[in-house]
C-alpha atoms as a PDB file:
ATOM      1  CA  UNK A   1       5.021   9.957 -24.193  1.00  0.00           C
ATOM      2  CA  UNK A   2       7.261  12.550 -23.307  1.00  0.00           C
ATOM      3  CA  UNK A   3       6.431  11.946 -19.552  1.00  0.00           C
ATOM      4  CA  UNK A   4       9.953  10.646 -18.460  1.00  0.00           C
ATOM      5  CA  UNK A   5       9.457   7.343 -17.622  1.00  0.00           C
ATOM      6  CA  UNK A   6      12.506   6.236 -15.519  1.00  0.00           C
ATOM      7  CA  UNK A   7      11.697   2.264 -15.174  1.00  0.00           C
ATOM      8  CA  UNK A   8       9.898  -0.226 -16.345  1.00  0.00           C
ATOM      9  CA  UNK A   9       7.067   0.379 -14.057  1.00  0.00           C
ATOM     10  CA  UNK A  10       6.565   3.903 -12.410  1.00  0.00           C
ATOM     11  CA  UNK A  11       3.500   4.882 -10.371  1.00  0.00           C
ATOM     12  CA  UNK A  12       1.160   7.309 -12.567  1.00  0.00           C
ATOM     13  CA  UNK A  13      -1.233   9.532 -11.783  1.00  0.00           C
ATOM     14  CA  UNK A  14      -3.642  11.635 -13.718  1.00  0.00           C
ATOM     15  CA  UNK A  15      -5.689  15.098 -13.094  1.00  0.00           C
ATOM     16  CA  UNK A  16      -8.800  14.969 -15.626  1.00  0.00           C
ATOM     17  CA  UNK A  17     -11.175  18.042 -15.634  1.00  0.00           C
ATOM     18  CA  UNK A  18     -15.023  18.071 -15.625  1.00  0.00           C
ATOM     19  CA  UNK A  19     -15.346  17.278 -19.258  1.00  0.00           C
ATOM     20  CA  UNK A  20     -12.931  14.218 -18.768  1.00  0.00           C
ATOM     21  CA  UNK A  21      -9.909  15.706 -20.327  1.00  0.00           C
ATOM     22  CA  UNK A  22      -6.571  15.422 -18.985  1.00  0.00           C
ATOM     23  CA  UNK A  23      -5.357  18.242 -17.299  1.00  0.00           C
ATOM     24  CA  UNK A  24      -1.780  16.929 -16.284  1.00  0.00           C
ATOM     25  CA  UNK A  25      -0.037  13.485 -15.722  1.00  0.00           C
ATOM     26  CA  UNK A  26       2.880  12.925 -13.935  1.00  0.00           C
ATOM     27  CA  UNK A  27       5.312   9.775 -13.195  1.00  0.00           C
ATOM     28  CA  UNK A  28       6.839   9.018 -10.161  1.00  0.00           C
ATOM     29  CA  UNK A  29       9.946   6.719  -9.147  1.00  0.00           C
ATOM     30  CA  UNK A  30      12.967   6.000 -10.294  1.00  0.00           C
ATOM     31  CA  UNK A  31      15.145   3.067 -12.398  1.00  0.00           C
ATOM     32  CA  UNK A  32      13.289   0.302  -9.638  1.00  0.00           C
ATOM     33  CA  UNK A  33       9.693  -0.890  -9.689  1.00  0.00           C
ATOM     34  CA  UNK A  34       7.411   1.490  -8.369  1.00  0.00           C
ATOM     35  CA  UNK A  35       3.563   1.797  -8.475  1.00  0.00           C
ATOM     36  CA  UNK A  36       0.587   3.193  -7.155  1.00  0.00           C
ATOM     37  CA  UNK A  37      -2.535   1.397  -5.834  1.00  0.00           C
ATOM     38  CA  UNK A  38      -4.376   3.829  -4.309  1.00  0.00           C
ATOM     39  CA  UNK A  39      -4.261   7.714  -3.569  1.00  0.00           C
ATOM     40  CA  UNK A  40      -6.549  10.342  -1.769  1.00  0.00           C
ATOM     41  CA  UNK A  41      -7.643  13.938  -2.927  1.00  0.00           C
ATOM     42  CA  UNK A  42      -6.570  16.153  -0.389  1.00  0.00           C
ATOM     43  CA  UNK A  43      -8.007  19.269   0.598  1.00  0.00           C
ATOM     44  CA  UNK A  44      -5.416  21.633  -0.991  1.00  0.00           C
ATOM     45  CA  UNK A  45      -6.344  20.137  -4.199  1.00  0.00           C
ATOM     46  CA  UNK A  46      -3.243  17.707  -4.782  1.00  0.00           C
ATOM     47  CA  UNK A  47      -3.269  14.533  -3.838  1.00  0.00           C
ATOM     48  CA  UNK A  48      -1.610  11.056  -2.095  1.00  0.00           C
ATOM     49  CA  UNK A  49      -1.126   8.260  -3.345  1.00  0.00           C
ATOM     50  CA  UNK A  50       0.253   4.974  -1.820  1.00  0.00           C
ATOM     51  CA  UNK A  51       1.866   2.030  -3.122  1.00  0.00           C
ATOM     52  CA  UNK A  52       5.171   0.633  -3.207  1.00  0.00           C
ATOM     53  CA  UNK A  53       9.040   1.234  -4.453  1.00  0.00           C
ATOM     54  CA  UNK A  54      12.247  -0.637  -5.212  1.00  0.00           C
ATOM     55  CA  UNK A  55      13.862   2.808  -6.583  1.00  0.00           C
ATOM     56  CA  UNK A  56      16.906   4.488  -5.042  1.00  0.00           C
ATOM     57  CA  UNK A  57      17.052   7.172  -7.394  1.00  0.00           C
ATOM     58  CA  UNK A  58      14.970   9.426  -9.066  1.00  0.00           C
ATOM     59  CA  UNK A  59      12.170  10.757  -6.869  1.00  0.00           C
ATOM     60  CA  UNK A  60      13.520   8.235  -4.154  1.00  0.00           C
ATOM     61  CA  UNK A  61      17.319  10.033  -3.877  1.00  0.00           C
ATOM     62  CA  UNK A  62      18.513  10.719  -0.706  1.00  0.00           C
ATOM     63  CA  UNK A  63      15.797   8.952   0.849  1.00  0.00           C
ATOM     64  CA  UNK A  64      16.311   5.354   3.215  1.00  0.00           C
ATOM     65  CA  UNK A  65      15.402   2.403   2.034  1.00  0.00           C
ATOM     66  CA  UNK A  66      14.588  -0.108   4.530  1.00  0.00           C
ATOM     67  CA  UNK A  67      15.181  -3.534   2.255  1.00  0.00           C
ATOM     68  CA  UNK A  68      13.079  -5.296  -0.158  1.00  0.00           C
ATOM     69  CA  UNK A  69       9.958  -3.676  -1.922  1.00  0.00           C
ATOM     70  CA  UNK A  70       9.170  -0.805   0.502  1.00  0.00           C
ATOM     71  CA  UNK A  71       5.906   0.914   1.266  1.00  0.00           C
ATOM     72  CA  UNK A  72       5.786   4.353   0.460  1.00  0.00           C
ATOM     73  CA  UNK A  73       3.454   7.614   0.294  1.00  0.00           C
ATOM     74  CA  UNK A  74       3.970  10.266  -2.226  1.00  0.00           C
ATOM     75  CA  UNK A  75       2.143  13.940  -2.378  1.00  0.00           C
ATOM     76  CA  UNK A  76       1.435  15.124  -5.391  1.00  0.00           C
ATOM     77  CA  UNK A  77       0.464  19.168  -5.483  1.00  0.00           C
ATOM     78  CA  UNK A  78      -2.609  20.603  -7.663  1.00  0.00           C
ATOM     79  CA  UNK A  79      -0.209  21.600 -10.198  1.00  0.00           C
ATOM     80  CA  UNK A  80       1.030  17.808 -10.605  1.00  0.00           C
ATOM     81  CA  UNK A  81       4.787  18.562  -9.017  1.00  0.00           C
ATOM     82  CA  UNK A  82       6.050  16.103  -6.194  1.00  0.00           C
ATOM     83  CA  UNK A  83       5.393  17.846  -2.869  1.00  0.00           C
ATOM     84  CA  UNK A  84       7.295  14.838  -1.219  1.00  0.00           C
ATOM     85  CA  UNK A  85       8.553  11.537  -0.908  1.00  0.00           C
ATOM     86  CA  UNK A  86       7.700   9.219   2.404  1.00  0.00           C
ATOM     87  CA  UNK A  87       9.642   5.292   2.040  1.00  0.00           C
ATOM     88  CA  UNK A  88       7.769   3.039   4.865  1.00  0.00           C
ATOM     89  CA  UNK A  89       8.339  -0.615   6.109  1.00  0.00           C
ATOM     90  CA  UNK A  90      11.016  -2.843   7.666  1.00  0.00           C
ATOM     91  CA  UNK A  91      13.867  -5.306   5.877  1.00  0.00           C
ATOM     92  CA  UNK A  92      11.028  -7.424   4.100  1.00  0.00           C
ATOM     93  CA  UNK A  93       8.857  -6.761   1.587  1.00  0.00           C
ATOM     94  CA  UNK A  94       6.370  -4.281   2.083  1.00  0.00           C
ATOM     95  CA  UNK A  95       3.362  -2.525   0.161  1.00  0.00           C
ATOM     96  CA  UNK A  96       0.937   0.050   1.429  1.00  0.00           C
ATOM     97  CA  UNK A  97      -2.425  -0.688  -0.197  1.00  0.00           C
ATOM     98  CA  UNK A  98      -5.005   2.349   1.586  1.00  0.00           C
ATOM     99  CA  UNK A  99      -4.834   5.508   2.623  1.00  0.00           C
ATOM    100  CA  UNK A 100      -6.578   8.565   4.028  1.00  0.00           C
ATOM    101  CA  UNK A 101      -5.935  12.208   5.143  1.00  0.00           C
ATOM    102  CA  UNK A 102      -6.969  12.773   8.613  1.00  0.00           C
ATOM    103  CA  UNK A 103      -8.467  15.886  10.554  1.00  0.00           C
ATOM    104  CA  UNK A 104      -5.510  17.140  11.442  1.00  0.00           C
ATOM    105  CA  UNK A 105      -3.952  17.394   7.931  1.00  0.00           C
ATOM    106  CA  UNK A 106      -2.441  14.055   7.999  1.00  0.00           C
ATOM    107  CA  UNK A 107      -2.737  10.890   6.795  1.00  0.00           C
ATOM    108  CA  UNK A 108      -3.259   7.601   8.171  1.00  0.00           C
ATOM    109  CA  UNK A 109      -1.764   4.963   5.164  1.00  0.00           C
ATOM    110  CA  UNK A 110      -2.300   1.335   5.570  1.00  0.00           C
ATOM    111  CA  UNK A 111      -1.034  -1.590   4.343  1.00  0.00           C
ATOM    112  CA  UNK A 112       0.896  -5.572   4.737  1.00  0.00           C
ATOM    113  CA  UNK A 113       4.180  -6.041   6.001  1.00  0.00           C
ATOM    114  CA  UNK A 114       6.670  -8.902   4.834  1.00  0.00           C
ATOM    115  CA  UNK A 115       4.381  -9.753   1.837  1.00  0.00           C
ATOM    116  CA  UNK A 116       6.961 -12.422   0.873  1.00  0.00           C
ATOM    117  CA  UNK A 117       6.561 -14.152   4.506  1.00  0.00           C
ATOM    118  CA  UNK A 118       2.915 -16.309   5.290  1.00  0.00           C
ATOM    119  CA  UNK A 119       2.932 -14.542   8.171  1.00  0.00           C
ATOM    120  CA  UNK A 120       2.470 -11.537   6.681  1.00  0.00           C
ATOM    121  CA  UNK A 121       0.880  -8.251   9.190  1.00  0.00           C
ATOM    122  CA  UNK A 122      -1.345  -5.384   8.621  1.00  0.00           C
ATOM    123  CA  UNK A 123       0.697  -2.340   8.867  1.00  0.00           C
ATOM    124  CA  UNK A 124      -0.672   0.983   9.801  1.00  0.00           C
ATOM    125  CA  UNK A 125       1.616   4.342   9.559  1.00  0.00           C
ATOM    126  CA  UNK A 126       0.749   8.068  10.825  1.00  0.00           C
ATOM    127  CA  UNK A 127       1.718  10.824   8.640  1.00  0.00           C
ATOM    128  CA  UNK A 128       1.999  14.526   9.781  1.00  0.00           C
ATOM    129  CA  UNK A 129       1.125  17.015   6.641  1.00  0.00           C
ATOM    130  CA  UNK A 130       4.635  17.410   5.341  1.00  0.00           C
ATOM    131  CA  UNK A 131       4.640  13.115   4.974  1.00  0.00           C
ATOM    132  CA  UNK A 132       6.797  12.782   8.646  1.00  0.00           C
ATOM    133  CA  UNK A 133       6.179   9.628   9.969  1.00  0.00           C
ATOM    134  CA  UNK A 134       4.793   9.955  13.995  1.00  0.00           C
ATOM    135  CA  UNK A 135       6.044   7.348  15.946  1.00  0.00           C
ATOM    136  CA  UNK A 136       6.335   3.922  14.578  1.00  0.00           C
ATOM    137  CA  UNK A 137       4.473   1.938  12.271  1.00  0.00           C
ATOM    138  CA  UNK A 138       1.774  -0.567  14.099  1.00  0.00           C
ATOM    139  CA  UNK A 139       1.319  -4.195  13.413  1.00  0.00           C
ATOM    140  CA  UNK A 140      -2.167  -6.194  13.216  1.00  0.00           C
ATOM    141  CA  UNK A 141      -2.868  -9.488  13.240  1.00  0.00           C
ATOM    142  CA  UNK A 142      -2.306 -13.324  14.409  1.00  0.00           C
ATOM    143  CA  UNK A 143       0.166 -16.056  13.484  1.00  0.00           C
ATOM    144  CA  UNK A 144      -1.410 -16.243  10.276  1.00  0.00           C
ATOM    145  CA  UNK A 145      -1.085 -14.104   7.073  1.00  0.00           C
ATOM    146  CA  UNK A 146      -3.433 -10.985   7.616  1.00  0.00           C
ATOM    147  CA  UNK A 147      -3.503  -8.086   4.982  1.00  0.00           C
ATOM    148  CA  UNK A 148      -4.976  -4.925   5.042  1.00  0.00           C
ATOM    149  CA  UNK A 149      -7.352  -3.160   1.931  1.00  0.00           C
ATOM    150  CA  UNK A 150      -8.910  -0.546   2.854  1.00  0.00           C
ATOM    151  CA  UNK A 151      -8.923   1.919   5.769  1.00  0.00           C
ATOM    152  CA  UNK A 152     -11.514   4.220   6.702  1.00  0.00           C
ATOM    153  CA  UNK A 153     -10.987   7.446   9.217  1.00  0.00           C
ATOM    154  CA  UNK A 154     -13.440   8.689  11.021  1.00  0.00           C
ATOM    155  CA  UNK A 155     -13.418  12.466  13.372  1.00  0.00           C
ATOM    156  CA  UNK A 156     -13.706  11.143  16.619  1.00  0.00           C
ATOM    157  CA  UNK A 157     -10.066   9.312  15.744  1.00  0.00           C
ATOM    158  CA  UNK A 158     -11.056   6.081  15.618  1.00  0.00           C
ATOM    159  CA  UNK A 159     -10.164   3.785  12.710  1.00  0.00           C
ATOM    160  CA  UNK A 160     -11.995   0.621  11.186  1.00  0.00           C
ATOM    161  CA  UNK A 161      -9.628  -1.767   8.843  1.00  0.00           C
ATOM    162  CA  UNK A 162     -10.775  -4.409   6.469  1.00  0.00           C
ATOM    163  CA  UNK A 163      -8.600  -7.541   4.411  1.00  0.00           C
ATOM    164  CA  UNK A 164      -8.359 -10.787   5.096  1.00  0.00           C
ATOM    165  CA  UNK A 165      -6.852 -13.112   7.298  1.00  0.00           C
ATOM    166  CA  UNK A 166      -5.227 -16.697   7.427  1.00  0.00           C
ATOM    167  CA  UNK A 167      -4.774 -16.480  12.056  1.00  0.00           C
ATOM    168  CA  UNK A 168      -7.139 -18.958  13.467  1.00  0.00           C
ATOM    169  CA  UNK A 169      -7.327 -16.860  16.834  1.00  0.00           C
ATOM    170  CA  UNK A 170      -8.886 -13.987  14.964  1.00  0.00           C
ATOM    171  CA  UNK A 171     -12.790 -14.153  16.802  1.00  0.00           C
ATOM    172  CA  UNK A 172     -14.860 -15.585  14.518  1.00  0.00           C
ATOM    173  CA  UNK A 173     -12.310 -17.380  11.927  1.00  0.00           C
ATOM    174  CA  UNK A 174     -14.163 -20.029   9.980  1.00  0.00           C
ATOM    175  CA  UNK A 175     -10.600 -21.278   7.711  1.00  0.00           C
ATOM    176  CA  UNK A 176      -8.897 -20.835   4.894  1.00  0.00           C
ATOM    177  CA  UNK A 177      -8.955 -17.203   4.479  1.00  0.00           C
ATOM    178  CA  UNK A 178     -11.407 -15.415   6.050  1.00  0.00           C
ATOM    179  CA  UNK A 179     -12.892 -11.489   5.126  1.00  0.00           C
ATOM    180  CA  UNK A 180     -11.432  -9.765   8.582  1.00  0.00           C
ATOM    181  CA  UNK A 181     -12.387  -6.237  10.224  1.00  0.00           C
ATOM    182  CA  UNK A 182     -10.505  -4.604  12.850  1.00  0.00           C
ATOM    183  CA  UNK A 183     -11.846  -1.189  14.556  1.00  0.00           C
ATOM    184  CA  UNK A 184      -8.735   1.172  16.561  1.00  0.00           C
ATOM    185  CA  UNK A 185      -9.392   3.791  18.726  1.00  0.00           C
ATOM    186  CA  UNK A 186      -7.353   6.975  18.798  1.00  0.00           C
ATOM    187  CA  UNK A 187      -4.493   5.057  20.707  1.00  0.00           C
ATOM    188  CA  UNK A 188      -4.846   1.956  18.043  1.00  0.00           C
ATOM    189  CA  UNK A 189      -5.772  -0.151  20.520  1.00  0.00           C
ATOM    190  CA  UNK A 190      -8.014  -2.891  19.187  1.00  0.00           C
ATOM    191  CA  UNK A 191     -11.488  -1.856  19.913  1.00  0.00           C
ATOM    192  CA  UNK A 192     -12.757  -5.509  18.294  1.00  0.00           C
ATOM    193  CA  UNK A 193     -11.961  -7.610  15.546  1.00  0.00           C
ATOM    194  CA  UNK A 194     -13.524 -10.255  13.485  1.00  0.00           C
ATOM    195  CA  UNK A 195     -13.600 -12.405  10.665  1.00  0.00           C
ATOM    196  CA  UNK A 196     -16.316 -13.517   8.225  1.00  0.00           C
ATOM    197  CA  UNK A 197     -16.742 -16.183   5.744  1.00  0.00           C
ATOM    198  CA  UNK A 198     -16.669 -19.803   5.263  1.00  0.00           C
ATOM    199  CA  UNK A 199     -14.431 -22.686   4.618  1.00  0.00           C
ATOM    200  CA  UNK A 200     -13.072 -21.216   1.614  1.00  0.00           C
ATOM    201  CA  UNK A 201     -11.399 -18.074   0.664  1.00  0.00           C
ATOM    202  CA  UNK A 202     -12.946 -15.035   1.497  1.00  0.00           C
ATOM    203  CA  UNK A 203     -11.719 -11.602   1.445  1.00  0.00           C
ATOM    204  CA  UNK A 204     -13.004  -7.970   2.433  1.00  0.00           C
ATOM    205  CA  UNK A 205     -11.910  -5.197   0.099  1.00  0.00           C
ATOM    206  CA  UNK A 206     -13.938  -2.237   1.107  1.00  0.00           C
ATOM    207  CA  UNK A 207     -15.777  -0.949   4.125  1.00  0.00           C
ATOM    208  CA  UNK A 208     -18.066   2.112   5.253  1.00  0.00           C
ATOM    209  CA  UNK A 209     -19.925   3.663   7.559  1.00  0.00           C
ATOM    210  CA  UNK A 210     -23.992   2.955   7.059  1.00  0.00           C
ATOM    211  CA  UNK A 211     -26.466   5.780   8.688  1.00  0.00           C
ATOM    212  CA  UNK A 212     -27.617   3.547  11.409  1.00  0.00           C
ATOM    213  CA  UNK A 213     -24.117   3.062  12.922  1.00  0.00           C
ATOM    214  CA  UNK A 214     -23.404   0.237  11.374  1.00  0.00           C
ATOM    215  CA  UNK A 215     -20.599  -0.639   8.518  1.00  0.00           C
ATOM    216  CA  UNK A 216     -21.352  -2.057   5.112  1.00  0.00           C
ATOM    217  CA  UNK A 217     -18.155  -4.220   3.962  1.00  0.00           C
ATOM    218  CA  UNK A 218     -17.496  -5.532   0.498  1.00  0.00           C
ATOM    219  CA  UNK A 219     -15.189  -8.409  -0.949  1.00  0.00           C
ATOM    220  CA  UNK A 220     -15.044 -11.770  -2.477  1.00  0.00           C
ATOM    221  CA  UNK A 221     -16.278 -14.723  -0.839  1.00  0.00           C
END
């Protein structure tokens, strides 16, 4: 109540204090569908948070759309106010699903590109610290329908990935839909790729880093 709720779905975030009381809330979007999967604290105490939008107004005025359901990343300052507005994604429909700020200030958001197609891609975008895109989106996958979950940043530059995927030429694919992880270097360039699980459906949701220099993944299988 008394937020300003400008569709039927906006993306909502809320700052709650030590003793778990709300500090501030705010709403984001416009008169489309727009929502909020995931987000990031970031280290001027605000925050990002990823998702996707349909809007053309409200918080999304003036900026392009690029067709269907687009990504999009959206900071939100310590004080709850909209720092800024970043639409993402290509004439299809789009949702960004992970994100995380990098060393530089930026952030690296992540995410599946045409999610109406069964070829759908993973889609990974560089943000500088004021939400400009750097070059291009890239696309990963196969033939197949591959979708991104979670990404995970690490200092040296490199990235590791984890979804699923539906491309039989991804190393390892056992069918179905398999759990799938995908490590970039700086350059994302593929570093390796591969999939785990069986003949049914299996899916990776989560990964980190273990202390022996390994990766602990988690999922559905």
């Amino acid at each position: 109540a008394g937020q300003g709720q400008r569709g039927n779905t906006d993306a909502w975030v809320v700052k709650i204090n030590g003793e778990g009381v709300i500090s501030w809330q705010k709403l984001v979007g416009g008169t489309g569908y727009d929502a909020a999967g995931n987000l990031v604290a970031t280290s001027d105490g605000g925050c990002v948070m990823v998702g996707q939008t349909a809007s053309s107004d409200g918080d999304m005025a003036g900026k392009t759309r690029f067709g269907g359901g687009d990504m999009w990343a959206v900071k939100v300052n310590s004080g709850g106010g909209v720092g800024w507005v970043q639409p993402l994604g290509g004439s299809g429909d789009d949702i960004a699903t992970t994100v995380q700020q990098v060393s530089d200030g930026g952030f690296i958001v992540a995410g599946n590109f045409g999610t109406a197609s069964a070829s759908t891609d993973g889609r990974v975008y560089r943000l500088g610290a004021a939400g400009n895109p750097i070059g291009g989106g890239q696309s990963f996958g196969g033939p197949g329908k591959d979708e991104i979950a979670h990404i995970e940043a690490f200092n040296d530059g490199s990235f590791l990935l984890t979804g699923n995927t539906e491309s039989t030429n991804i190393p390892g694919y056992k069918g179905a839909m398999d759990a799938w992880v995908i490590k970039l270097d700086a350059g994302y360039s593929v570093t390796w790729q591969k999939a785990f699980g069986g003949a049914g459906i299996d899916q990776g949701y989560c990964i980190q880093p273990t202390t022996d220099g390994g990766y602990v993944m988690g999922g559905i299988a």
